[in-house]
Protein backbone atom coordinates (compact mmCIF):
# COMPACT_ATOMS: atom_id res chain seq x y z
CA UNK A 1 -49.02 39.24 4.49
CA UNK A 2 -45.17 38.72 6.24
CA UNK A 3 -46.23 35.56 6.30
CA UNK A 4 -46.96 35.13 2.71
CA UNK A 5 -44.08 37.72 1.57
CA UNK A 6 -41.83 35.98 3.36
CA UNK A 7 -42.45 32.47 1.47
CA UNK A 8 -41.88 34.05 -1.89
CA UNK A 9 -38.52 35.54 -0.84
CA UNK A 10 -35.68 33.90 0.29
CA UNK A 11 -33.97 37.36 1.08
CA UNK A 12 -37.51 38.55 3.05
CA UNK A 13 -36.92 39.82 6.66
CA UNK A 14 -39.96 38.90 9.26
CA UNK A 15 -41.32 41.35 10.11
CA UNK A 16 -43.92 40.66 12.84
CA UNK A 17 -46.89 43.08 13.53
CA UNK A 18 -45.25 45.01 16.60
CA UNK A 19 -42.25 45.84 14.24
CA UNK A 20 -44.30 46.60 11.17
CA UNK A 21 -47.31 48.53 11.97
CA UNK A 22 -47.43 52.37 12.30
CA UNK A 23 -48.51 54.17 15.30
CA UNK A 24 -52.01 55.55 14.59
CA UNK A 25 -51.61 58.66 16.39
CA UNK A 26 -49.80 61.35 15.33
CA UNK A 27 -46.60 63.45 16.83
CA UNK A 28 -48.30 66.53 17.98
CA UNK A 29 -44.80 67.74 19.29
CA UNK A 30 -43.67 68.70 15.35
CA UNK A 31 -47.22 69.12 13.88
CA UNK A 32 -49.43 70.64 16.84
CA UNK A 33 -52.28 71.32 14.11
CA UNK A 34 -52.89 67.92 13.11
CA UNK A 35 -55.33 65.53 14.78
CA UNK A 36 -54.75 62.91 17.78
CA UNK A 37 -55.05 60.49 15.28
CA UNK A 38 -54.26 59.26 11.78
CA UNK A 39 -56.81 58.52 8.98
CA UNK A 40 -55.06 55.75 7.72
CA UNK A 41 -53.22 52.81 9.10
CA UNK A 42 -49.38 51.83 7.52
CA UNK A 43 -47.09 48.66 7.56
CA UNK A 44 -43.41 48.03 6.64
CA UNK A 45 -43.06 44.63 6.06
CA UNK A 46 -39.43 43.52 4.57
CA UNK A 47 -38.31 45.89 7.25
CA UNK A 48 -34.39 44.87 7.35
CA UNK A 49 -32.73 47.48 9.34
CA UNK A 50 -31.04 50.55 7.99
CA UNK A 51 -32.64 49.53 4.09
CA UNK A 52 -35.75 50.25 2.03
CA UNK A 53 -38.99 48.59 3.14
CA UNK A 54 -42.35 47.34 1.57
CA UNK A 55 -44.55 49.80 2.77
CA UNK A 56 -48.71 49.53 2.29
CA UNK A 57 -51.17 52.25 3.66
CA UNK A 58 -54.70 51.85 3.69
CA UNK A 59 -56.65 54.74 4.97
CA UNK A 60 -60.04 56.55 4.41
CA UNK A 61 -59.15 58.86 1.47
CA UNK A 62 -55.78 57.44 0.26
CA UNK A 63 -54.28 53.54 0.00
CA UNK A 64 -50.63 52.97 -1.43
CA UNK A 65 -48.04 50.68 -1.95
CA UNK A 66 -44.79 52.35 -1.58
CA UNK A 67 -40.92 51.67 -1.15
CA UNK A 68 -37.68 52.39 -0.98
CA UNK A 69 -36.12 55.60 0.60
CA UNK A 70 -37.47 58.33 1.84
CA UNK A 71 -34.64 61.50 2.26
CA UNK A 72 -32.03 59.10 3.67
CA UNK A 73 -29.41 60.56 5.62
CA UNK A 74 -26.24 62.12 4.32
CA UNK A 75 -24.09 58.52 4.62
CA UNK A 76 -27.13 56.33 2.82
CA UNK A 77 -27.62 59.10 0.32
CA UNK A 78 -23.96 59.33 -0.92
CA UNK A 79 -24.21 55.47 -0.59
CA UNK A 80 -26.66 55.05 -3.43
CA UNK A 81 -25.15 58.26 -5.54
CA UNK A 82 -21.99 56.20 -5.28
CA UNK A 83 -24.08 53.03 -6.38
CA UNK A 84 -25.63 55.27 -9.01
CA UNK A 85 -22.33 56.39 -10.32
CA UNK A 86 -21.08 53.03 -10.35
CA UNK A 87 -23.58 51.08 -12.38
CA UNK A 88 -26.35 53.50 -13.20
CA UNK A 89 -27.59 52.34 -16.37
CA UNK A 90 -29.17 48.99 -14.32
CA UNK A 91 -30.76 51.25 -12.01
CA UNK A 92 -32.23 53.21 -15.17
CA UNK A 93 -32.86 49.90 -16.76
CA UNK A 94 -35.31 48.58 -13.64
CA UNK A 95 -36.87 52.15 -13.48
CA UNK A 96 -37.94 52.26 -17.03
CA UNK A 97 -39.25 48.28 -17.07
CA UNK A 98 -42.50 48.43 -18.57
CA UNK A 99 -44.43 47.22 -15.62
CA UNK A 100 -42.43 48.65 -13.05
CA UNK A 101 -43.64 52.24 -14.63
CA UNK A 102 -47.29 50.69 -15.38
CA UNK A 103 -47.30 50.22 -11.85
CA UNK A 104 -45.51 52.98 -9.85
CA UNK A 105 -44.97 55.27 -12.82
CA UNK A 106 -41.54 56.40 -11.51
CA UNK A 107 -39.35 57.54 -8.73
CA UNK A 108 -41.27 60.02 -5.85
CA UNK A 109 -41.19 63.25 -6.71
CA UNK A 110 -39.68 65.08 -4.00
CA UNK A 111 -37.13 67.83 -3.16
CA UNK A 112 -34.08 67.62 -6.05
CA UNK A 113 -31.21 69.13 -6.38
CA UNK A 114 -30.72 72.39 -8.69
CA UNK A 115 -27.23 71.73 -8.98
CA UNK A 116 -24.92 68.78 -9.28
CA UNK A 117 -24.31 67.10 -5.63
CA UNK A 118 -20.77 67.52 -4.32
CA UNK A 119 -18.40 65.09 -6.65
CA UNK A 120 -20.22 64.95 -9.18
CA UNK A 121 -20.24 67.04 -12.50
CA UNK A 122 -23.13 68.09 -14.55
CA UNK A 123 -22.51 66.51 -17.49
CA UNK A 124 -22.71 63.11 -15.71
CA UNK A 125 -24.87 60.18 -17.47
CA UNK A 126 -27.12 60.08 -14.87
CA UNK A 127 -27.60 63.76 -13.19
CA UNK A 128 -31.06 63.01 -13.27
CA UNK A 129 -31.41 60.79 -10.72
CA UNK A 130 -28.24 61.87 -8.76
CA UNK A 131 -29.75 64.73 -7.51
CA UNK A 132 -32.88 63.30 -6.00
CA UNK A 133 -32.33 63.58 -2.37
CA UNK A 134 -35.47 60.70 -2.21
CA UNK A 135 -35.33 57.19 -4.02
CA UNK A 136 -38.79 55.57 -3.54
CA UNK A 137 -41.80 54.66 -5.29
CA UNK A 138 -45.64 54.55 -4.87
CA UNK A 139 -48.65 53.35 -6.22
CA UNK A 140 -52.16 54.67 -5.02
CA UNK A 141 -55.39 52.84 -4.96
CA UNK A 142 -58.93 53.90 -3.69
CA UNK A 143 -60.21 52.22 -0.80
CA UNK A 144 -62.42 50.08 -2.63
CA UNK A 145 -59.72 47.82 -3.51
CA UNK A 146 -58.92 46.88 -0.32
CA UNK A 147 -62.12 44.77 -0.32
CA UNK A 148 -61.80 43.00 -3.99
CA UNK A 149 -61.21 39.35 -3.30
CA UNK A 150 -57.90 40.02 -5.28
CA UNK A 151 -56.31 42.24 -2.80
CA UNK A 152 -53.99 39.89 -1.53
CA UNK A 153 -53.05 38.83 -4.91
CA UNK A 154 -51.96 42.95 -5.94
CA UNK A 155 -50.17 43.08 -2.66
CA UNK A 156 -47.98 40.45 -3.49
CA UNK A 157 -47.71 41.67 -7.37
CA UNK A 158 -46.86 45.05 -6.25
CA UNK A 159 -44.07 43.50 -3.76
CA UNK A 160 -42.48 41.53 -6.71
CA UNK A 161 -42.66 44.64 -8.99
CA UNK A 162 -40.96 46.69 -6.67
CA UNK A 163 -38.48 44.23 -5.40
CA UNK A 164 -35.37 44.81 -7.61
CA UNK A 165 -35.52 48.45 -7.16
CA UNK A 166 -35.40 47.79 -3.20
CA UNK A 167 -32.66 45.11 -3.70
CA UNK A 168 -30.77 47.80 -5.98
CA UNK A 169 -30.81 50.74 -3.00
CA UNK A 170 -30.83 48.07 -0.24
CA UNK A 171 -27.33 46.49 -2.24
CA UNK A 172 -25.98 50.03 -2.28
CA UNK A 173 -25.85 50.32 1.60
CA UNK A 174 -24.87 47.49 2.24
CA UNK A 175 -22.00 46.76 0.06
């Protein structure tokens, strides 16, 4: 799939196997209840330093395509507030495309903000999506996909669907 990504993409970063695939065991050091191993194996492909990646998971109970950023640190996360702040009725405008929501519905819902992060008023335009304290996106699939001789074929839609969101946050750290 780098491979194939990365001909559709003039922006695409390799990303070989070693650099892409997930461990399959898990860090027993911060979850000593978990098992050895994972159920499910990951990739980040488009795995630029520092930025959003493509991410796919296949495992036994649960398969996604997800992106973006999960709880970046303080610096990235003021980064794309800032970005946000600047220009957030494009960032809006990709979230609420028609197939971009058809596909990954809408940003991960994850820990938010009660109150209106530091600089920013509540009145704002786009409160809403300056206090998420995560900016990614997923779509889930059952296993049985992962078999259909289209798989390859969603894997690449669900790269191109998610692509201007990435280049949006990916942009905002960068710039």
């Amino acid at each position: 799939m780098n491979t194939k990504l990365a001909a559709l993409d003039d922006e695409y970063y390799d990303t070989p196997g070693k650099k892409g695939i997930n461990r399959i065991n898990n860090n027993l050091m911060f979850h000593p209840n978990k098992s050895i191993y994972k159920d499910h194996f990951g990739a980040g492909l488009d795995k630029r330093p520092n930025t959003g990646d493509f991410y796919i998971e296949i495992g036994i109970e649960r398969c996604m395509f997800a992106g973006g950023l999960w709880r970046p640190d303080p610096k990235r996360l003021r980064s794309i507030r800032d970005a946000i702040d600047y220009d957030g009725e494009e960032f809006k405008h990709i979230l609420h495309k028609k197939s971009f929501k058809k596909t990954f519905g809408g940003l991960w819902e994850d820990v938010r903000l009660t109150n209106s992060p530091k600089g920013f008023s509540n009145d704002h335009p786009h409160i809403d999506l300056l206090r998420n304290k995560t900016f990614a996106v997923a779509s889930e699939f059952s296993t049985n996909v992962v078999f259909q001789d289209d798989f390859e074929a969603k894997v690449i839609s669900a790269y191109m669907e998610m692509l201007p969101f990435r280049r949006y946050l990916n942009h905002a750290l960068t710039v």
